[in-house]
Protein backbone atom coordinates (compact mmCIF):
# COMPACT_ATOMS: atom_id res chain seq x y z
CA UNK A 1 -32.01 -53.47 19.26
CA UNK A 2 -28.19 -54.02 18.95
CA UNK A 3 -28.21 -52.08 15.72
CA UNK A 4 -29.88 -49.52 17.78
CA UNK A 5 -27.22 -49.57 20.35
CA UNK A 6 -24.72 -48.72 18.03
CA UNK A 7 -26.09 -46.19 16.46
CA UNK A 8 -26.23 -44.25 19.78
CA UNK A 9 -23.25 -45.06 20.27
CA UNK A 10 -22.17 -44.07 17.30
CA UNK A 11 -23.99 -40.48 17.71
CA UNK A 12 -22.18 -40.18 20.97
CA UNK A 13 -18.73 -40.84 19.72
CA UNK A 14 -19.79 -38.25 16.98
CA UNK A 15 -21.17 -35.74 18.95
CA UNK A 16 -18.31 -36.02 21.85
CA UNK A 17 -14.96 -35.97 19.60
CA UNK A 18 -16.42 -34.94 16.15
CA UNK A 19 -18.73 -31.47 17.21
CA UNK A 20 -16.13 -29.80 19.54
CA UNK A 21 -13.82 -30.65 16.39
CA UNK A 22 -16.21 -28.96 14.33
CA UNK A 23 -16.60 -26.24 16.09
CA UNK A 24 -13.44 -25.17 16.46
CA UNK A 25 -13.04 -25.35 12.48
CA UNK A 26 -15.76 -22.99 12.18
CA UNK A 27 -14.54 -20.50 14.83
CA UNK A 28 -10.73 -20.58 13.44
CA UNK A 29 -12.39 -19.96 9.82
CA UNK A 30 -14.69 -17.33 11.60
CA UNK A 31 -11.53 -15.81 12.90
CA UNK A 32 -9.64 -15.52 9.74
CA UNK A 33 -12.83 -13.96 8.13
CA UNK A 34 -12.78 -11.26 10.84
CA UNK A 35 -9.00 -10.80 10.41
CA UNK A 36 -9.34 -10.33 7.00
CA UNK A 37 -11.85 -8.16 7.02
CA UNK A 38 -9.89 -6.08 9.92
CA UNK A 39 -7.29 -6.07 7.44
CA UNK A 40 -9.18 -4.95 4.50
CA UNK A 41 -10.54 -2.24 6.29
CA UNK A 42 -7.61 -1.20 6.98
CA UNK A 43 -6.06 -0.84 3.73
CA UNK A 44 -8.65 1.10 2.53
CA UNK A 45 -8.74 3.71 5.42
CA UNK A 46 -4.76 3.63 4.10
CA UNK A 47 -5.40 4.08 1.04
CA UNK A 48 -7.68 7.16 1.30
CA UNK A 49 -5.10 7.95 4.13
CA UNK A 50 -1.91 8.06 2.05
CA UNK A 51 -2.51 6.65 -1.13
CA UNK A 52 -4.89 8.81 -2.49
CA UNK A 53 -2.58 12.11 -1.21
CA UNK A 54 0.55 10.24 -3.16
CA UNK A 55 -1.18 9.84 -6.35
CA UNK A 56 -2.33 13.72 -5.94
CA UNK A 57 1.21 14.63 -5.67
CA UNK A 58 2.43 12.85 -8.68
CA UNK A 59 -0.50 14.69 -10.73
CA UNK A 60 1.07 18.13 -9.16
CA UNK A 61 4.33 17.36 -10.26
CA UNK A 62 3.14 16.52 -13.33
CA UNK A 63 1.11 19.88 -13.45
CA UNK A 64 4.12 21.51 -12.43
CA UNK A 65 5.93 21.02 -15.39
CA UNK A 66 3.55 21.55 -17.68
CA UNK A 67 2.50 25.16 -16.17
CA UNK A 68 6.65 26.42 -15.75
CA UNK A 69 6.43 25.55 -19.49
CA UNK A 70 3.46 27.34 -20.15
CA UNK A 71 5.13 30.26 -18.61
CA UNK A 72 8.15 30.47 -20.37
CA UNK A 73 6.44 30.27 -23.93
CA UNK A 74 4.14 32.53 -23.06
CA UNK A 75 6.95 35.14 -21.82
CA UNK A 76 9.26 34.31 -25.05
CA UNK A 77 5.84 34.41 -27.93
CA UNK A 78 5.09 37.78 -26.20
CA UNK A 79 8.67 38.97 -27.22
CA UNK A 80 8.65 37.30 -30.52
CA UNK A 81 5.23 38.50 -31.82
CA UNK A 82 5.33 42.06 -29.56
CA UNK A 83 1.65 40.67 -28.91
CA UNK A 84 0.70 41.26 -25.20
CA UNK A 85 -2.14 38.91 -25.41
CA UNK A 86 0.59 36.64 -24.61
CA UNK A 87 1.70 38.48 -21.23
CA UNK A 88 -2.21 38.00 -20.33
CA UNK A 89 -2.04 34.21 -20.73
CA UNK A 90 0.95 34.30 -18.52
CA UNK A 91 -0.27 36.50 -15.97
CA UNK A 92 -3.54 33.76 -15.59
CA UNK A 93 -1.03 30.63 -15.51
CA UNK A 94 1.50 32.45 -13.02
CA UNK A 95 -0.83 31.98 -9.39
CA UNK A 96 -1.98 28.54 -11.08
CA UNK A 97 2.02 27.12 -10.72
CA UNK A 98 2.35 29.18 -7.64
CA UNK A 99 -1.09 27.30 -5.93
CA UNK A 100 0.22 23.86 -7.31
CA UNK A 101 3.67 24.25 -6.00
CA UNK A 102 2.15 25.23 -2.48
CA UNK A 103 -0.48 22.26 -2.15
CA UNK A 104 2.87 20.22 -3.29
CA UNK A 105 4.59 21.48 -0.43
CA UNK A 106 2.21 21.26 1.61
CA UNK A 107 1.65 17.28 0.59
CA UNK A 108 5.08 16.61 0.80
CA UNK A 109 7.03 19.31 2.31
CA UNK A 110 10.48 17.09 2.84
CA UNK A 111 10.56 15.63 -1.06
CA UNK A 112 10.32 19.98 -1.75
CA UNK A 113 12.61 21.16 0.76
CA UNK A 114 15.80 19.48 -0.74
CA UNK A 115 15.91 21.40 -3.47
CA UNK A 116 13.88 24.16 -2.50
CA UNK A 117 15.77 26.87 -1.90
CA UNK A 118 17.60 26.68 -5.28
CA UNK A 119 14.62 26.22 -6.98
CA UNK A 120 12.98 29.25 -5.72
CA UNK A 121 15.55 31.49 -6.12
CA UNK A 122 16.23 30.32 -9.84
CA UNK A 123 12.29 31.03 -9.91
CA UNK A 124 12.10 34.19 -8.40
CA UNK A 125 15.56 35.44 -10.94
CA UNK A 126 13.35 33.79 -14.01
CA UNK A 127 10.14 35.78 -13.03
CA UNK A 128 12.14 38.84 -12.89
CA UNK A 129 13.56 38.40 -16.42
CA UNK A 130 10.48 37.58 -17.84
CA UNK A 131 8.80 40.60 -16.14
CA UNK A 132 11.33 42.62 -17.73
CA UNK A 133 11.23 41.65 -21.21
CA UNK A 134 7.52 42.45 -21.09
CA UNK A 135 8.15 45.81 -19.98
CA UNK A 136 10.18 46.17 -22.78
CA UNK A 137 7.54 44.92 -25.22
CA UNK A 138 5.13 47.81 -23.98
CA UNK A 139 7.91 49.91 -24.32
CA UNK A 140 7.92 48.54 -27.72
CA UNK A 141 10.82 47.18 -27.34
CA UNK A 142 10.05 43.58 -28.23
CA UNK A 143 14.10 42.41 -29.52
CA UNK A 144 15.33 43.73 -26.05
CA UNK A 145 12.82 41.48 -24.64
CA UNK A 146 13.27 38.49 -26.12
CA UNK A 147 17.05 39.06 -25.91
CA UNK A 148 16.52 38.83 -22.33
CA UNK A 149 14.91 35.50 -22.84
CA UNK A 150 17.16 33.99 -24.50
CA UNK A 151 20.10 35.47 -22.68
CA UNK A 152 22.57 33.19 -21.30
CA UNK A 153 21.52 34.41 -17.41
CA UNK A 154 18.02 33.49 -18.30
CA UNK A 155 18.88 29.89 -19.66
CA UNK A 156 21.12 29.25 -16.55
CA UNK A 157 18.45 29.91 -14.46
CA UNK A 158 16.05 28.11 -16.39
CA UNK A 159 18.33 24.63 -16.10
CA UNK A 160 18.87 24.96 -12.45
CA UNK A 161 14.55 25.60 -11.94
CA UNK A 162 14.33 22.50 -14.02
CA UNK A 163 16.95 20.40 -12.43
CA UNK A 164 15.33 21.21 -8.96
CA UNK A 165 12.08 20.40 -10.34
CA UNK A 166 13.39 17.12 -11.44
CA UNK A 167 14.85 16.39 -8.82
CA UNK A 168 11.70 17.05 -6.49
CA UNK A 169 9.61 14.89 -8.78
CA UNK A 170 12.03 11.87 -8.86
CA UNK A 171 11.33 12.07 -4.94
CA UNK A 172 8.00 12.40 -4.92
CA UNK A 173 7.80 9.46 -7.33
CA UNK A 174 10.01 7.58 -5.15
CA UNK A 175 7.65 8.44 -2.22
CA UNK A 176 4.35 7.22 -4.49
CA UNK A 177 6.35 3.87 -5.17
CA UNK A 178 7.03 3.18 -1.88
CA UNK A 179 3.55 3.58 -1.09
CA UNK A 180 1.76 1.38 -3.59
CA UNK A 181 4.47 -1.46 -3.06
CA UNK A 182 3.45 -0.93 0.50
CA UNK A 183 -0.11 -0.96 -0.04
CA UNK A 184 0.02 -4.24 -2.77
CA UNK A 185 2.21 -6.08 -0.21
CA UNK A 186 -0.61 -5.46 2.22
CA UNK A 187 -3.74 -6.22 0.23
CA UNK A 188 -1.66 -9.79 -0.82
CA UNK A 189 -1.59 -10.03 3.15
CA UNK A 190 -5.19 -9.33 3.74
CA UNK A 191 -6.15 -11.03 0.62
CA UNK A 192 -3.87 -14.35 1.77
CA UNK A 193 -6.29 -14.73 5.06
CA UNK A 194 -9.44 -14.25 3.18
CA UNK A 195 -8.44 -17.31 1.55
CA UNK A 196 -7.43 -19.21 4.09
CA UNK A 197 -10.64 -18.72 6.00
CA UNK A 198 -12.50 -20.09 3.07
């Protein structure tokens, strides 16, 4: 009967300090669960928000360069070979760089507008030449052509496309950076109270 006694006892001291105790555990656990989760959520509406639109913008720039260079062989093998096959290649790749460099702007409007205005008139010069020089192939005139494309004028322009180019994608590689440090430094965060609440 005294062993009885104590037990109850016992099972009251438990279930007065010990349960309340208990309970709290499990509700600050449950809490840094649902934080946690918040959080997670979170990041990945941010990352569809402005992760995924940064990583599109460093394949544009990407793209961008490749199609300008596209261009300009295309322009110079049509004066070299007097083969206008070439001028059709460059006709097809000429509204590709012109849709890229739109959705770019578009994206990222302030990492373009820096250097936009030199870039597009050092574009707009460039198309002219090579425009041109393939008039003068189908006037078969294919060493006045490429004369053109090699011309000082032409190379000038070229470098100060390219520089602005350059310059726009070392921003918009900046911007990308600053976003996935960003978005690592938060999933650590997020990440950090998952564990906890285990």
């Amino acid at each position: 009967m005294f062993s009885n006694t104590r037990q109850l006892s016992l099972n009251y001291f438990t279930n007065k300090f010990f349960m309340p105790l208990l309970s709290l555990a499990v509700a600050f656990s449950l809490g840094l669960v649902a934080i946690g989760s918040w959080n997670t959520w979170q990041i990945s509406h941010s990352f569809n928000l402005k992760i995924t639109p940064e990583l599109e913008l460093q394949r544009l720039s990407d793209e961008i360069i490749y199609l300008d260079e596209v261009l300009t062989m295309s322009a110079r093998m049509a004066a070299a070979t007097g083969d206008l096959q070439w001028e059709n290649r460059y006709r097809i790749f000429e509204p590709k760089l012109e849709r890229v460099i739109k959705k770019t702007i578009a994206i990222a409007p302030e990492a373009y507008a820096k250097n936009a205005i030199q870039t597009d008139i050092a574009n707009t010069k460039l198309v002219a030449m090579e425009n041109q020089a393939f008039r003068l192939i189908s006037e078969q005139k294919p060493a006045e052509g490429l004369e053109i494309l090699f011309s000082k004028e032409y190379e000038n322009q070229k470098q100060i496309y390219s520089e602005g180019i350059q310059l726009t994608t070392t921003a918009l590689q900046a911007r990308v950076k600053s976003s996935l440090d960003f978005y690592a430094a938060t999933l650590s965060c997020s990440s950090l109270f998952i564990v906890t609440g285990k």
